[in-house]
N, C-alpha and C. Protein backbone atom coordinates (compact mmCIF):
# COMPACT_ATOMS: atom_id res chain seq x y z
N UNK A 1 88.60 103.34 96.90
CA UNK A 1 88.16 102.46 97.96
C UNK A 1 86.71 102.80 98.28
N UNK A 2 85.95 101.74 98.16
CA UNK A 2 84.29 102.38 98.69
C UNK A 2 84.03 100.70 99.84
N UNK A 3 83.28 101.46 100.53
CA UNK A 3 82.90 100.72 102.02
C UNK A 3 81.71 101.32 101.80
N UNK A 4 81.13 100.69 102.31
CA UNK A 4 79.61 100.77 102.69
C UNK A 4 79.17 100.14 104.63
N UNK A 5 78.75 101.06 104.91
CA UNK A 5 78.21 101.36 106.43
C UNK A 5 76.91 100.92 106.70
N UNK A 6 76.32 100.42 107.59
CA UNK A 6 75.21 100.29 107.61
C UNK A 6 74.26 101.51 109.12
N UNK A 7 75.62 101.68 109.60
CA UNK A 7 75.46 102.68 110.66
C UNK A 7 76.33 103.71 110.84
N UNK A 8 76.22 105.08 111.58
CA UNK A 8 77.47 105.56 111.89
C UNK A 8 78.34 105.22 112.56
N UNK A 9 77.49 104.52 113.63
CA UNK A 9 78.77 103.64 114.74
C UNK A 9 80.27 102.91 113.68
N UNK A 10 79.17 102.07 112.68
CA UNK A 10 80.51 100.98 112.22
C UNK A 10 81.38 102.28 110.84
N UNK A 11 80.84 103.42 110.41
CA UNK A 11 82.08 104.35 109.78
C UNK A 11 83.01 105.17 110.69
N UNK A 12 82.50 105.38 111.81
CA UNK A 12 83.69 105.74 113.34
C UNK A 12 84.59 104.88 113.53
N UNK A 13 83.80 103.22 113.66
CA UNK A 13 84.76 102.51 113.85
C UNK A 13 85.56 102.42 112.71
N UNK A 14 85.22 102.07 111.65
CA UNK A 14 86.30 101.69 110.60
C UNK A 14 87.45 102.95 110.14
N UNK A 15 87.27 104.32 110.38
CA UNK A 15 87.87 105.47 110.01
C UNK A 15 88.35 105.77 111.53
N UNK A 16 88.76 105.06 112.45
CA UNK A 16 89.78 105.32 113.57
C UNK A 16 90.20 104.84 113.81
N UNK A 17 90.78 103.57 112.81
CA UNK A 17 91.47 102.50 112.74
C UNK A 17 92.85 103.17 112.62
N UNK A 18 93.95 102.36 113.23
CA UNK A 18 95.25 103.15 112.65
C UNK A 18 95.69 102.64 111.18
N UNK A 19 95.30 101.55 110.98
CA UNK A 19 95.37 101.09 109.53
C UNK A 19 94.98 101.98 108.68
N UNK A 20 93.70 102.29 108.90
CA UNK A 20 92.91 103.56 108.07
C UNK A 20 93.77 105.21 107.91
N UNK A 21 94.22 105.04 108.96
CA UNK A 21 94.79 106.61 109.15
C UNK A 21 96.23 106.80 108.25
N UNK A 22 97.04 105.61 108.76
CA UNK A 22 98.51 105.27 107.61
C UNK A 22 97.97 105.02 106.20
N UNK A 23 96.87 104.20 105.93
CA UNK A 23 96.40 104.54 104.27
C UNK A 23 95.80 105.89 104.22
N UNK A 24 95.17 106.64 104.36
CA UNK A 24 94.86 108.40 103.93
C UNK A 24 96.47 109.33 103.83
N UNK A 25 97.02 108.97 105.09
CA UNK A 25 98.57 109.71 104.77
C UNK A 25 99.21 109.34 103.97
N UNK A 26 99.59 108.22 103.66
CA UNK A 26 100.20 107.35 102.44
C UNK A 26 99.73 107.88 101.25
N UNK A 27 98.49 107.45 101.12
CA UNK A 27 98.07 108.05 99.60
C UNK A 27 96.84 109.32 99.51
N UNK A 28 97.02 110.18 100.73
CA UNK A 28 96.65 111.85 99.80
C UNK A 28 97.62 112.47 100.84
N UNK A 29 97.91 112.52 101.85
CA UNK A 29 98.81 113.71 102.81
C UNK A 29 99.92 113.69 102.35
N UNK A 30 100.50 112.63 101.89
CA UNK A 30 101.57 112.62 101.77
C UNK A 30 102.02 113.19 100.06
N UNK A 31 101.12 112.54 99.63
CA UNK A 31 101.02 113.17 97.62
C UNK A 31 100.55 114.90 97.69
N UNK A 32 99.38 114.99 98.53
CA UNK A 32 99.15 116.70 98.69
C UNK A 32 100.75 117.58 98.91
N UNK A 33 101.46 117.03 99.95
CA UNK A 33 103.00 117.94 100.80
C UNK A 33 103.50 118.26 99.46
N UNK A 34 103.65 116.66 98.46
CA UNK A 34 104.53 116.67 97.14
C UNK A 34 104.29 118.11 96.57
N UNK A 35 102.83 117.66 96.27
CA UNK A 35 102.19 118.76 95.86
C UNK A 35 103.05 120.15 95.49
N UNK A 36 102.58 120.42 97.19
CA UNK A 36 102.77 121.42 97.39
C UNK A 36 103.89 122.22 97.25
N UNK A 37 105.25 120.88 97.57
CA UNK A 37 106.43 121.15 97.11
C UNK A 37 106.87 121.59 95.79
N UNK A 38 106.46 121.00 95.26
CA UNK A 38 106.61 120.80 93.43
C UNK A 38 106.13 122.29 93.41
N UNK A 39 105.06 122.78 93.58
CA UNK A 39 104.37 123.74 92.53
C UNK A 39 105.24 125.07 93.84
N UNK A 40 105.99 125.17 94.45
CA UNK A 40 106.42 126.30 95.60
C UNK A 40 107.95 126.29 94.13
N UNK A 41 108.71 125.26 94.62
CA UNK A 41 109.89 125.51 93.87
C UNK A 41 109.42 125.39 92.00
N UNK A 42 108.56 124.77 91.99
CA UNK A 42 108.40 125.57 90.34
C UNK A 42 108.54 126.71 90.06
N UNK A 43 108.11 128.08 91.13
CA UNK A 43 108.35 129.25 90.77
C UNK A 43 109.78 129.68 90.84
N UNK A 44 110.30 129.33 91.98
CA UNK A 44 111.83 129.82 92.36
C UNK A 44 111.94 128.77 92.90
N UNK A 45 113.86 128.54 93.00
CA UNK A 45 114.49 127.83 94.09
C UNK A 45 114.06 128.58 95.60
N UNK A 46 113.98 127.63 96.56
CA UNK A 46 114.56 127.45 97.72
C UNK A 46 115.26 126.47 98.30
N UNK A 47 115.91 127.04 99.48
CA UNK A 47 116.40 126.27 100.09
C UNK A 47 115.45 125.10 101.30
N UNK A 48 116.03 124.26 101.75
CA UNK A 48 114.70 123.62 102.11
C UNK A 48 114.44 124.25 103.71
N UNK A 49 115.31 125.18 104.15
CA UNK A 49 114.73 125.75 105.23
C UNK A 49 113.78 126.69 104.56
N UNK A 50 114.02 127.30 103.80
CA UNK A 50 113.09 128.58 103.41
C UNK A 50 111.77 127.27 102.98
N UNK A 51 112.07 126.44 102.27
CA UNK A 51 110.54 125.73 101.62
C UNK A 51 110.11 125.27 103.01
N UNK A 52 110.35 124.80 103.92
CA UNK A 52 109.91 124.27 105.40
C UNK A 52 109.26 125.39 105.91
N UNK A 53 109.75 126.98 105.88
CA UNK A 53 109.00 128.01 106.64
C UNK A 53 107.95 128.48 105.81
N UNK A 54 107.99 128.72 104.14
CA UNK A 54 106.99 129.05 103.69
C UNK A 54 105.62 128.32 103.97
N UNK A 55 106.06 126.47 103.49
CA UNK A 55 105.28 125.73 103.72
C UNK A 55 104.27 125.40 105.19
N UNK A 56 105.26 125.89 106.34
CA UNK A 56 105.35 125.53 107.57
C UNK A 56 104.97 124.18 107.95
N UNK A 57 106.18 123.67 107.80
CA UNK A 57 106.72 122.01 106.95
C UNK A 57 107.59 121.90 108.18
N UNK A 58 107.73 120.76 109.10
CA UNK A 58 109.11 120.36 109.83
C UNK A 58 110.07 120.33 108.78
N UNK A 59 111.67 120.96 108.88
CA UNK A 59 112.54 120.82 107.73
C UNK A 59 112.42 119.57 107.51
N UNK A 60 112.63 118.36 108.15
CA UNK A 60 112.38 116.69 108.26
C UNK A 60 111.64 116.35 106.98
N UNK A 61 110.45 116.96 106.60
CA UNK A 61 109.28 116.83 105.55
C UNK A 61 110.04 117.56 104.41
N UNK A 62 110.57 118.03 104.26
CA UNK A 62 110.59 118.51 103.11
C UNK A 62 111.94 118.47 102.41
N UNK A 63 112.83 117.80 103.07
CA UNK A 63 114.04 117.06 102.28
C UNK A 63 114.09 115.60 101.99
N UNK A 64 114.63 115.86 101.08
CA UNK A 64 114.45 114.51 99.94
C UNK A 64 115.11 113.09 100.78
């Protein structure tokens, strides 16, 4: 996605949009958690309380 600004005022405005904020979580916060998940239990199992405390993850986040 590229935007172009002509001021800082209008990249404040456009990046405190809630629209803006649900697309960044959607597609990197939410792919980063994966992430993070994936490469924790690649080494060993856990359970998803233990992956929630390592991670310090609400258990909520980190079950499937």
């Amino acid at each position: 996605m590229r935007v172009r600004f002509g001021t800082e005022e209008e990249y404040d405005t456009f990046f405190s949009r809630d629209e803006v904020n649900v697309l960044i979580r959607d597609l990197v916060t939410d792919k980063f958690a994966i992430s993070l998940i994936t490469m924790l239990l690649g080494k060993k199992p856990h359970s998803i309380r233990e992956t929630s405390d390592i991670l310090h993850f609400v258990p909520a986040e980190t079950a499937p």
